[in-house]
PDB file of N, CA and C in Angstrom:
ATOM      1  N   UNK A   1     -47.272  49.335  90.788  1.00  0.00           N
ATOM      2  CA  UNK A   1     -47.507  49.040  89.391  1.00  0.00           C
ATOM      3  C   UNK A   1     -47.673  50.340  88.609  1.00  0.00           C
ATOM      4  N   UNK A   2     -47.116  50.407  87.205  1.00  0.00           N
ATOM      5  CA  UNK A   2     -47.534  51.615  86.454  1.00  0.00           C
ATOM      6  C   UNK A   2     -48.605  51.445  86.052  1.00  0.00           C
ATOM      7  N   UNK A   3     -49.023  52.698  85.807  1.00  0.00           N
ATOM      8  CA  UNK A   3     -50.205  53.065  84.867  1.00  0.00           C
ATOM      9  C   UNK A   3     -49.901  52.707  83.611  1.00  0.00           C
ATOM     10  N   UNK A   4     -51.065  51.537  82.631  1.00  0.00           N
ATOM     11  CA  UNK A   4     -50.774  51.103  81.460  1.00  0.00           C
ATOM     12  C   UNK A   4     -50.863  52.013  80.326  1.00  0.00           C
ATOM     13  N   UNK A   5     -49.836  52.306  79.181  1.00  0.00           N
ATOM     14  CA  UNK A   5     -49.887  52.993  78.352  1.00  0.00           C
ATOM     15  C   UNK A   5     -50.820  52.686  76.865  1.00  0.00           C
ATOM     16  N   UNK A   6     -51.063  53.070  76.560  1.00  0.00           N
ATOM     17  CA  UNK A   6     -52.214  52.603  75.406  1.00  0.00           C
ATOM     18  C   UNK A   6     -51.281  53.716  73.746  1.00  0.00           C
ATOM     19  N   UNK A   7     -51.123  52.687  72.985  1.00  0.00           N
ATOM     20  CA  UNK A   7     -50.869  53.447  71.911  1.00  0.00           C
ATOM     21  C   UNK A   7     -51.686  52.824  70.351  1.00  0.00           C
ATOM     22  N   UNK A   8     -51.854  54.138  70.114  1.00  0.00           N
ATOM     23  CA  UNK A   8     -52.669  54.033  68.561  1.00  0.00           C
ATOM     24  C   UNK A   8     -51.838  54.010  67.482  1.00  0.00           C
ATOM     25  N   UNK A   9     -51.484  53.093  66.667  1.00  0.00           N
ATOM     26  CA  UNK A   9     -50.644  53.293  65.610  1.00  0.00           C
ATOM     27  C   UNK A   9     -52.067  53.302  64.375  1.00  0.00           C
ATOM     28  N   UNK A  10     -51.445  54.749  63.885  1.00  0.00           N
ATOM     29  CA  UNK A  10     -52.662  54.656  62.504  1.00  0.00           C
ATOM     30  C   UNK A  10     -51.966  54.950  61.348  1.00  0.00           C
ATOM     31  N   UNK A  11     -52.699  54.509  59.960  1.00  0.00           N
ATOM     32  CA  UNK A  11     -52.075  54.927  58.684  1.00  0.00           C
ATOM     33  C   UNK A  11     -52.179  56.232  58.625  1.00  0.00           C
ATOM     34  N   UNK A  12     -50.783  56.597  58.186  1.00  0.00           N
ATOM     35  CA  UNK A  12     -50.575  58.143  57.544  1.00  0.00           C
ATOM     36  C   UNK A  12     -51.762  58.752  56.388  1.00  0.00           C
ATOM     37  N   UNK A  13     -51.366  57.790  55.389  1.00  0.00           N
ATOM     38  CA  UNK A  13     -51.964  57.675  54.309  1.00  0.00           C
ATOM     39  C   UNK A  13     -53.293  57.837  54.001  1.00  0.00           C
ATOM     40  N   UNK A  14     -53.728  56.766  54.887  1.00  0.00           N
ATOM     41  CA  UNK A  14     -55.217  56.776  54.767  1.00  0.00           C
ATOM     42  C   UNK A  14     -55.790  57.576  55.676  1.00  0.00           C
ATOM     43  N   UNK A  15     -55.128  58.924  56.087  1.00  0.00           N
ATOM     44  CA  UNK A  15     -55.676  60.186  56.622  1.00  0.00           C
ATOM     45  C   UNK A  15     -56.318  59.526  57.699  1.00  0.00           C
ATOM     46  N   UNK A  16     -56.090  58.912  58.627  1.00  0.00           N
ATOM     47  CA  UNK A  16     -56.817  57.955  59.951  1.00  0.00           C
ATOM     48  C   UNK A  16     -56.622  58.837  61.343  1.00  0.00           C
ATOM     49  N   UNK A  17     -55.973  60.138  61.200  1.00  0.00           N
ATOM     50  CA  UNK A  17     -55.474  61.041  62.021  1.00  0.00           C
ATOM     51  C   UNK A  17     -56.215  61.353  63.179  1.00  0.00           C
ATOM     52  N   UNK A  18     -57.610  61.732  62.557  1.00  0.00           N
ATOM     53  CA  UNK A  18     -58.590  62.227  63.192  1.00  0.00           C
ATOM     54  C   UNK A  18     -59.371  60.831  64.120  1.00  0.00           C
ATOM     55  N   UNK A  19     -59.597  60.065  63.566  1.00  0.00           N
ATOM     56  CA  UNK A  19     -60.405  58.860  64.162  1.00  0.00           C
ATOM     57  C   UNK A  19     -59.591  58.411  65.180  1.00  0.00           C
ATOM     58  N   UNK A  20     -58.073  58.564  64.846  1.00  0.00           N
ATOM     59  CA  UNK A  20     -57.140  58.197  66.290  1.00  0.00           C
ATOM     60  C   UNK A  20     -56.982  58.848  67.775  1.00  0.00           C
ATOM     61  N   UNK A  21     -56.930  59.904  66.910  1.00  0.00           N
ATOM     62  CA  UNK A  21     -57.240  61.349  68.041  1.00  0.00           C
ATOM     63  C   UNK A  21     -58.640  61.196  68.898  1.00  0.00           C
ATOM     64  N   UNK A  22     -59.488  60.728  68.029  1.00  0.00           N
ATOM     65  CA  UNK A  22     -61.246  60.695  68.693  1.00  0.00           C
ATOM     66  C   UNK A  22     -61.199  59.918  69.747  1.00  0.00           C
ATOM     67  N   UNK A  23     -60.463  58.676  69.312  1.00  0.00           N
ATOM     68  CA  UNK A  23     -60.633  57.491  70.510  1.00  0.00           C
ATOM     69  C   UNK A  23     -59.439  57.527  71.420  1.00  0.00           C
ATOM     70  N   UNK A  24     -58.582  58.171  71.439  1.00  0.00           N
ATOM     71  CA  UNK A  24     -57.562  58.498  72.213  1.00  0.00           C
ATOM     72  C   UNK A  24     -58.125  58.862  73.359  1.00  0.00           C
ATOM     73  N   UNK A  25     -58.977  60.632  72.474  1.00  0.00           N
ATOM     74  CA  UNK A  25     -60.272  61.558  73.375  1.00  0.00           C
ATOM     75  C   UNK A  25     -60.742  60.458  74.302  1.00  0.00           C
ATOM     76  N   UNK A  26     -61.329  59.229  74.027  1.00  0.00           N
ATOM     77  CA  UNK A  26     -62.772  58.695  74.599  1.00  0.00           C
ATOM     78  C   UNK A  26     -61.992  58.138  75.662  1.00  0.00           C
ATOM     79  N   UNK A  27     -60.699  57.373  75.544  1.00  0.00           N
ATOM     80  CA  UNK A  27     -60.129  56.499  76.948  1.00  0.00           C
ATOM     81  C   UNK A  27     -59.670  57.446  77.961  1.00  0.00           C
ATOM     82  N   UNK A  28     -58.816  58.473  77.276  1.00  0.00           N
ATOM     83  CA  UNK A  28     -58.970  59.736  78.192  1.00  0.00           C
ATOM     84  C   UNK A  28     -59.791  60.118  79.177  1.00  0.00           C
ATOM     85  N   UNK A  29     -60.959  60.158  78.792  1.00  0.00           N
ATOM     86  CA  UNK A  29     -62.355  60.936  79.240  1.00  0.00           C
ATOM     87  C   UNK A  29     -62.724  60.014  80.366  1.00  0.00           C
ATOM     88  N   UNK A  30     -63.138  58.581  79.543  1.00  0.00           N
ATOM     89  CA  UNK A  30     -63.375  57.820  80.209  1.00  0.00           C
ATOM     90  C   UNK A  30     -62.506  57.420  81.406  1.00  0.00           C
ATOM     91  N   UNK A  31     -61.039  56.873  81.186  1.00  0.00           N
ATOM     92  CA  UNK A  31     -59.898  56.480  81.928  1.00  0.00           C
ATOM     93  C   UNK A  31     -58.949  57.628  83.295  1.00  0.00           C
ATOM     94  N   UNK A  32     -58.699  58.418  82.093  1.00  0.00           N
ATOM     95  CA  UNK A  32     -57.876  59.413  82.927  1.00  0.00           C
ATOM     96  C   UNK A  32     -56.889  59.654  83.452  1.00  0.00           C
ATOM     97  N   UNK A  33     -56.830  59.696  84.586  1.00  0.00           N
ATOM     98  CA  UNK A  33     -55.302  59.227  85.211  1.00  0.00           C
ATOM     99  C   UNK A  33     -54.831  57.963  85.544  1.00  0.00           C
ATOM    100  N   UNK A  34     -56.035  56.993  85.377  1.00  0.00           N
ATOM    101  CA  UNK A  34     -55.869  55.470  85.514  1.00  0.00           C
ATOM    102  C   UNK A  34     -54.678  55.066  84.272  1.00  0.00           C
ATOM    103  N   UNK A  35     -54.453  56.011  83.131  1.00  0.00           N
ATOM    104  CA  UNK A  35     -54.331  55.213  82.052  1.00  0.00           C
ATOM    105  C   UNK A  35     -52.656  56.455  82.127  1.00  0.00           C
ATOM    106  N   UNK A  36     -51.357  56.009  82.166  1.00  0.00           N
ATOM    107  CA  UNK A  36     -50.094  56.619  82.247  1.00  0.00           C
ATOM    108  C   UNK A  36     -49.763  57.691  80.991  1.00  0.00           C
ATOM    109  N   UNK A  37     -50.542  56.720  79.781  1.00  0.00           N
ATOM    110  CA  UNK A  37     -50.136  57.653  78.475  1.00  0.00           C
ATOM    111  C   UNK A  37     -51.259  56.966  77.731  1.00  0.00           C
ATOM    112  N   UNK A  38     -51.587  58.117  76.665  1.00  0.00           N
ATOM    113  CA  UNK A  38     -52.087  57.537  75.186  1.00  0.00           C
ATOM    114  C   UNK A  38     -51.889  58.134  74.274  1.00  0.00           C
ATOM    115  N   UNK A  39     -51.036  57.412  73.303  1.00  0.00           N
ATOM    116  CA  UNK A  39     -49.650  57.922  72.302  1.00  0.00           C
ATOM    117  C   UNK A  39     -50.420  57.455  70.926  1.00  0.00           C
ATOM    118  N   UNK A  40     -50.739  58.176  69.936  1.00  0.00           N
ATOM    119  CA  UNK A  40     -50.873  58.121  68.873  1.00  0.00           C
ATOM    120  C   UNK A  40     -49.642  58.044  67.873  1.00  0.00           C
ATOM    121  N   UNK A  41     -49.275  56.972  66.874  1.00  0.00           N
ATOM    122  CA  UNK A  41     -47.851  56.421  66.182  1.00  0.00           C
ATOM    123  C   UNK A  41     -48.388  56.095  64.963  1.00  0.00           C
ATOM    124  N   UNK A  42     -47.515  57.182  64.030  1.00  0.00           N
ATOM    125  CA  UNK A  42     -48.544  56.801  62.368  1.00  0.00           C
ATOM    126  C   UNK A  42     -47.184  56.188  62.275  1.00  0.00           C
ATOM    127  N   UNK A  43     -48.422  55.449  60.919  1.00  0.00           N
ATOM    128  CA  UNK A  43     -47.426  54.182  60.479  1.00  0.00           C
ATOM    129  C   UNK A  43     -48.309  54.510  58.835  1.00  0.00           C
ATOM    130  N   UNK A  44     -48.034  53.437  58.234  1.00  0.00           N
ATOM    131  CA  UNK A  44     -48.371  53.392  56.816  1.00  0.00           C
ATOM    132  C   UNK A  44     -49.218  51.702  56.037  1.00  0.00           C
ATOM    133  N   UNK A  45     -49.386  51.820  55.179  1.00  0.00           N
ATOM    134  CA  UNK A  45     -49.940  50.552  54.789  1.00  0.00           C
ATOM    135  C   UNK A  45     -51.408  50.004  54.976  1.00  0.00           C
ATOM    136  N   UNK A  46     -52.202  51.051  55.416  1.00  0.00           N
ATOM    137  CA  UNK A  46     -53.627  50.945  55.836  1.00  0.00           C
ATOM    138  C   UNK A  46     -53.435  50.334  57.827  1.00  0.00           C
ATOM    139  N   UNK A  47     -52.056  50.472  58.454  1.00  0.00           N
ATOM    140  CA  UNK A  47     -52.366  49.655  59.398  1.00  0.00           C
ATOM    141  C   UNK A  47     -53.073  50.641  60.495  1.00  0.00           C
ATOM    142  N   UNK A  48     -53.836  50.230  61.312  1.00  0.00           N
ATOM    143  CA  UNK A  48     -55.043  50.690  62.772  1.00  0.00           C
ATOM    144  C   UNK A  48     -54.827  49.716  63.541  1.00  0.00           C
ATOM    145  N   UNK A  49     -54.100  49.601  64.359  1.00  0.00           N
ATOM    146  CA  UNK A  49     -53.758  48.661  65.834  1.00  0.00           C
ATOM    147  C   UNK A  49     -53.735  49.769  67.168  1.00  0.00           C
ATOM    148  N   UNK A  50     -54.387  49.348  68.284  1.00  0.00           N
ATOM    149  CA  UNK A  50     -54.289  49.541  69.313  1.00  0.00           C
ATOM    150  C   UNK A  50     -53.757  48.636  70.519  1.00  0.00           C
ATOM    151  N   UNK A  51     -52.792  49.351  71.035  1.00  0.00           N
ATOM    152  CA  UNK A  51     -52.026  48.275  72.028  1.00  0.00           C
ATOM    153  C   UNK A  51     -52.128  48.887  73.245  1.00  0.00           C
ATOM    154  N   UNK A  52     -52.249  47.614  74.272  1.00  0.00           N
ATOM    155  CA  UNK A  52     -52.276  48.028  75.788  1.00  0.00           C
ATOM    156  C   UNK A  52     -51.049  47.528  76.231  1.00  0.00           C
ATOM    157  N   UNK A  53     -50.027  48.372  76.786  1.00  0.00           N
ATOM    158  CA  UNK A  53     -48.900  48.309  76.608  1.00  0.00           C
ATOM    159  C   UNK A  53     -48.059  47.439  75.628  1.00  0.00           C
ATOM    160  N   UNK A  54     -48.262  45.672  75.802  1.00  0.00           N
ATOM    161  CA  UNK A  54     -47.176  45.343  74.349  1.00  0.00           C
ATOM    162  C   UNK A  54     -48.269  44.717  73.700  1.00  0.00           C
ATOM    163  N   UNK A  55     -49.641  44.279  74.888  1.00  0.00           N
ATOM    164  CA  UNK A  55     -50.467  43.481  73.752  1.00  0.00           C
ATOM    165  C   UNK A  55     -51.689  44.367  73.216  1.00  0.00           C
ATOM    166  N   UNK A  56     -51.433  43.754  71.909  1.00  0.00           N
ATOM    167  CA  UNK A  56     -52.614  44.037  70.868  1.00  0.00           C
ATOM    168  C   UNK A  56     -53.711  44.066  71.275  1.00  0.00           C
ATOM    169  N   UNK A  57     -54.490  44.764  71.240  1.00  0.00           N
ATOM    170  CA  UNK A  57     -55.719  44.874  71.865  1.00  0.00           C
ATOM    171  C   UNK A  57     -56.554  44.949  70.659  1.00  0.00           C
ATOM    172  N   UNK A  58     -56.713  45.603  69.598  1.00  0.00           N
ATOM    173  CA  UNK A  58     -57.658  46.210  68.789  1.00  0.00           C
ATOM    174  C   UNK A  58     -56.425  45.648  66.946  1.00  0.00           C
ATOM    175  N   UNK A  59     -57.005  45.064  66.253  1.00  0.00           N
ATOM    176  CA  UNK A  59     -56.580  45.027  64.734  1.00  0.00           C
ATOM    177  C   UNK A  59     -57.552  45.485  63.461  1.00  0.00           C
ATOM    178  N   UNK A  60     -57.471  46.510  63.113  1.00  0.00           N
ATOM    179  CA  UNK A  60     -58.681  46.198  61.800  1.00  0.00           C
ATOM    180  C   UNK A  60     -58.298  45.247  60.985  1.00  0.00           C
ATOM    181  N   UNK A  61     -57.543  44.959  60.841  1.00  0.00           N
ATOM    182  CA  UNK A  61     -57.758  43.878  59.436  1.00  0.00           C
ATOM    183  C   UNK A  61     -57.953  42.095  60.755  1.00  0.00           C
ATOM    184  N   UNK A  62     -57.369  41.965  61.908  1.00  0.00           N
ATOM    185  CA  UNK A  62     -58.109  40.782  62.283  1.00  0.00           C
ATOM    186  C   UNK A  62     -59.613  41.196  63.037  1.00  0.00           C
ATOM    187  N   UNK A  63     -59.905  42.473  63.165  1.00  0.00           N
ATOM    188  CA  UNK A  63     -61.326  43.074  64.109  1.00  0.00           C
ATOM    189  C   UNK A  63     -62.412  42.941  62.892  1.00  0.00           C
ATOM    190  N   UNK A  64     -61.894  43.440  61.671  1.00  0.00           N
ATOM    191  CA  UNK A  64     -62.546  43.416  60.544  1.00  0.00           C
ATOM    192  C   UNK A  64     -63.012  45.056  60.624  1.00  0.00           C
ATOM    193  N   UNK A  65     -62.154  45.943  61.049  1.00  0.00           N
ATOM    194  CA  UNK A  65     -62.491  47.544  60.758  1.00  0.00           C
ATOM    195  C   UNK A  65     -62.234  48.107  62.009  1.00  0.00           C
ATOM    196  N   UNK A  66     -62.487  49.041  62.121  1.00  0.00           N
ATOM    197  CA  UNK A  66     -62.532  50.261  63.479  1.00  0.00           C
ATOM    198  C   UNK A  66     -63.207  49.956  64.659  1.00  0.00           C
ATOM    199  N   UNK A  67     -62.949  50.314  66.060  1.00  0.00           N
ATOM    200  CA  UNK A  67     -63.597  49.920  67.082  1.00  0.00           C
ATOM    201  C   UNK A  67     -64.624  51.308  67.466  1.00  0.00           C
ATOM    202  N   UNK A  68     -65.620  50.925  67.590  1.00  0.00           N
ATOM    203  CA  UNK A  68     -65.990  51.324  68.115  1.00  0.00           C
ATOM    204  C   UNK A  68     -66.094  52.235  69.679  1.00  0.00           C
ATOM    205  N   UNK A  69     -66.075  53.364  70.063  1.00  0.00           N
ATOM    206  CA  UNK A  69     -65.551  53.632  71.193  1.00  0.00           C
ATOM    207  C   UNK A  69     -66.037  52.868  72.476  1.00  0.00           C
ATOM    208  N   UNK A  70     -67.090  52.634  72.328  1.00  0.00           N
ATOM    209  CA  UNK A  70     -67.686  51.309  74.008  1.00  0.00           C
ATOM    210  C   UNK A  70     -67.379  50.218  73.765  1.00  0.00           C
ATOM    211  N   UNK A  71     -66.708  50.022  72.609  1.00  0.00           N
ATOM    212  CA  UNK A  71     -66.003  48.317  72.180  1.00  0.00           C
ATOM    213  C   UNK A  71     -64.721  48.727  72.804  1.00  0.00           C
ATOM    214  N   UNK A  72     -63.895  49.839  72.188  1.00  0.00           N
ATOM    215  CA  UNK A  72     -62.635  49.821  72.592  1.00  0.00           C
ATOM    216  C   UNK A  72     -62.705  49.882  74.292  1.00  0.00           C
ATOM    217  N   UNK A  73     -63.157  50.561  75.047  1.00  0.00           N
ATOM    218  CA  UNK A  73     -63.509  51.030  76.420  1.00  0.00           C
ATOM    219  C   UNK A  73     -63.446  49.570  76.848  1.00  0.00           C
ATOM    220  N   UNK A  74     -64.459  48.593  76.466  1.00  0.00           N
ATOM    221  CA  UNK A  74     -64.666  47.382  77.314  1.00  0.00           C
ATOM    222  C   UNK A  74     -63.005  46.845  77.147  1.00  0.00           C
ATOM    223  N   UNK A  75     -62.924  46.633  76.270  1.00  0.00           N
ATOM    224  CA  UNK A  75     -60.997  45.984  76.069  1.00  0.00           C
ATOM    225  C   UNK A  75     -60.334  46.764  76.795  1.00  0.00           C
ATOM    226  N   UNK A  76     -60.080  48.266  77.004  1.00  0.00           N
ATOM    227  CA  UNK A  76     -58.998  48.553  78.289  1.00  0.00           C
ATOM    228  C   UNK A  76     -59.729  47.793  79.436  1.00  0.00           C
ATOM    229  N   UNK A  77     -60.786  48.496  79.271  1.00  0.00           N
ATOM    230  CA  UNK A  77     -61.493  47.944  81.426  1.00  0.00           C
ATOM    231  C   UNK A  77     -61.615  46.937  81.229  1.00  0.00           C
ATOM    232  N   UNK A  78     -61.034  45.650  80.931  1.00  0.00           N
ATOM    233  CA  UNK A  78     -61.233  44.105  81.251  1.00  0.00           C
ATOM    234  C   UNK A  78     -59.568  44.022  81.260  1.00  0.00           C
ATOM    235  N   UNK A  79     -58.879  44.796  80.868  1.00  0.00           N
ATOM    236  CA  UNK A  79     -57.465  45.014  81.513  1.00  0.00           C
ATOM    237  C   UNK A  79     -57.052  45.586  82.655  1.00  0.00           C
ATOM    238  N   UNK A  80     -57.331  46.666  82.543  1.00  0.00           N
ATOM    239  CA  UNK A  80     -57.184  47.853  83.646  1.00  0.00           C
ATOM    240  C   UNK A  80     -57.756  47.495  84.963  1.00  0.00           C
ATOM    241  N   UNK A  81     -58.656  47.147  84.705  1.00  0.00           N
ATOM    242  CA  UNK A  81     -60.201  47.073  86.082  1.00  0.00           C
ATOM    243  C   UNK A  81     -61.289  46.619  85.723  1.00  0.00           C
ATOM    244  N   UNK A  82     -61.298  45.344  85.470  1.00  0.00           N
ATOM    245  CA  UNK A  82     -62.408  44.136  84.964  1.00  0.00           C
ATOM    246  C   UNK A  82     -63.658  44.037  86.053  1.00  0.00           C
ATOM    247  N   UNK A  83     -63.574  44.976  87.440  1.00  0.00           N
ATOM    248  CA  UNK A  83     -64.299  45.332  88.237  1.00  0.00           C
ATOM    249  C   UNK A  83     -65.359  46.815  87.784  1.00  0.00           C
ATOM    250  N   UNK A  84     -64.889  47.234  87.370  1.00  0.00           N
ATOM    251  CA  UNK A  84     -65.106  48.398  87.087  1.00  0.00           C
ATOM    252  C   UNK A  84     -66.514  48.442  85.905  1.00  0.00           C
ATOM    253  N   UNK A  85     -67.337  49.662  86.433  1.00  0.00           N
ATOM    254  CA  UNK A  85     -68.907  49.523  85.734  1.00  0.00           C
ATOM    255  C   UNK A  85     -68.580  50.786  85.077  1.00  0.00           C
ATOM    256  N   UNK A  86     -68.746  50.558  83.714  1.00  0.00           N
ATOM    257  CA  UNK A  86     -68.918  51.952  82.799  1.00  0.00           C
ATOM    258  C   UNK A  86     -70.168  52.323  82.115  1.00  0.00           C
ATOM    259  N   UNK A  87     -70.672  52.365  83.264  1.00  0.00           N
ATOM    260  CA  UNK A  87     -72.334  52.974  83.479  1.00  0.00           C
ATOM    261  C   UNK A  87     -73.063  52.243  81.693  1.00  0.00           C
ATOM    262  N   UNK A  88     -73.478  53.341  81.062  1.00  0.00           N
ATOM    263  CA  UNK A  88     -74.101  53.099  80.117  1.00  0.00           C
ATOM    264  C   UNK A  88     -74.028  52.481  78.925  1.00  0.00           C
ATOM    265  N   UNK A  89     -72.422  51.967  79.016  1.00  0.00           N
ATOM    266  CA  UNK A  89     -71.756  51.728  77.802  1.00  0.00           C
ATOM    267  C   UNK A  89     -72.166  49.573  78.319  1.00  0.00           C
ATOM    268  N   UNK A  90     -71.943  49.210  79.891  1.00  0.00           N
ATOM    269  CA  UNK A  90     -72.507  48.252  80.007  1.00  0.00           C
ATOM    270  C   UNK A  90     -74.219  47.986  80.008  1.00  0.00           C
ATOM    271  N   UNK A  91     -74.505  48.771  80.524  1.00  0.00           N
ATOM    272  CA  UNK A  91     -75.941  48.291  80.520  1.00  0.00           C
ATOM    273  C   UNK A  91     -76.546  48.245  79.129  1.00  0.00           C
ATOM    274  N   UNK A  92     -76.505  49.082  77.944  1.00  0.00           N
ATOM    275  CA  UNK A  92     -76.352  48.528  76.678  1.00  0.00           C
ATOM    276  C   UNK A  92     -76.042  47.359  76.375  1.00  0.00           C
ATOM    277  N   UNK A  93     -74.639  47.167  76.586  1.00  0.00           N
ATOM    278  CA  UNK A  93     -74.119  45.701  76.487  1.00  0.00           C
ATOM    279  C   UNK A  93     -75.095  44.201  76.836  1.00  0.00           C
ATOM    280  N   UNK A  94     -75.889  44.705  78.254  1.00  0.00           N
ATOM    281  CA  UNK A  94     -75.933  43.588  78.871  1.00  0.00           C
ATOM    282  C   UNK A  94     -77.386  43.448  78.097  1.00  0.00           C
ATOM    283  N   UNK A  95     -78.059  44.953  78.077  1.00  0.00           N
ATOM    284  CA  UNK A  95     -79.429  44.465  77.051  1.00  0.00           C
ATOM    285  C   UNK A  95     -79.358  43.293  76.024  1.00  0.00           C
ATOM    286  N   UNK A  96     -78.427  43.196  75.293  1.00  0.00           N
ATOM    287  CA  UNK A  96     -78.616  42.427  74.055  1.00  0.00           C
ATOM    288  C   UNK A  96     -78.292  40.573  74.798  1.00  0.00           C
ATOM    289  N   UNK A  97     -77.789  40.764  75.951  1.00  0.00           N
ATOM    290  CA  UNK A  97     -77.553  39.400  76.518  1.00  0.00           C
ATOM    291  C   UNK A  97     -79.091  38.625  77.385  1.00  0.00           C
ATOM    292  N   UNK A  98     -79.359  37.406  76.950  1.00  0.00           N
ATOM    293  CA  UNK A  98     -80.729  36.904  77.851  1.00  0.00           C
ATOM    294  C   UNK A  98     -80.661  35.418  77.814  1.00  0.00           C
TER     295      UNK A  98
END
């Protein structure tokens, strides 16, 4: 099996350059060589979508804004490796659950 590619399409326009680049940084960091590519693709029109290979993973206008980086993280790893513990970013998570 390949390694899944992850691409950021962000608005040109709305200067989104940097925030794409950031979270690119974080799956990187986090992911690594688990993850084949992560391709940043400006586009225009206010659009911010993140895709794990063809499916949509991340929409601001259906998310209602930007992901967060331990939001985006949980959406690859429930793809990638739904086994897989990302230390602090779950145990946060699980605090707010009772």
């Amino acid at each position: 099996m390949n390694n899944p590619k992850i691409t950021i399409h962000y608005c040109v326009l709305c200067q989104w350059l940097l925030r794409s680049a950031w979270l690119a940084q974080e799956l990187l960091s986090t992911f690594g060589q688990d993850l084949g590519e992560v391709s940043l693709a400006p586009a225009s029109k206010g659009v911010f979508q993140i895709y794990y290979n063809d499916e949509l993973i991340w929409c601001r206008v259906k998310d209602g804004g930007f992901p967060e980086a331990k939001e985006l993280k949980r959406r690859v790893r429930d793809r990638l490796c739904p086994e897989r513990d990302l230390g602090h970013i779950d145990k946060h998570s699980n605090d707010n659950v009772k």
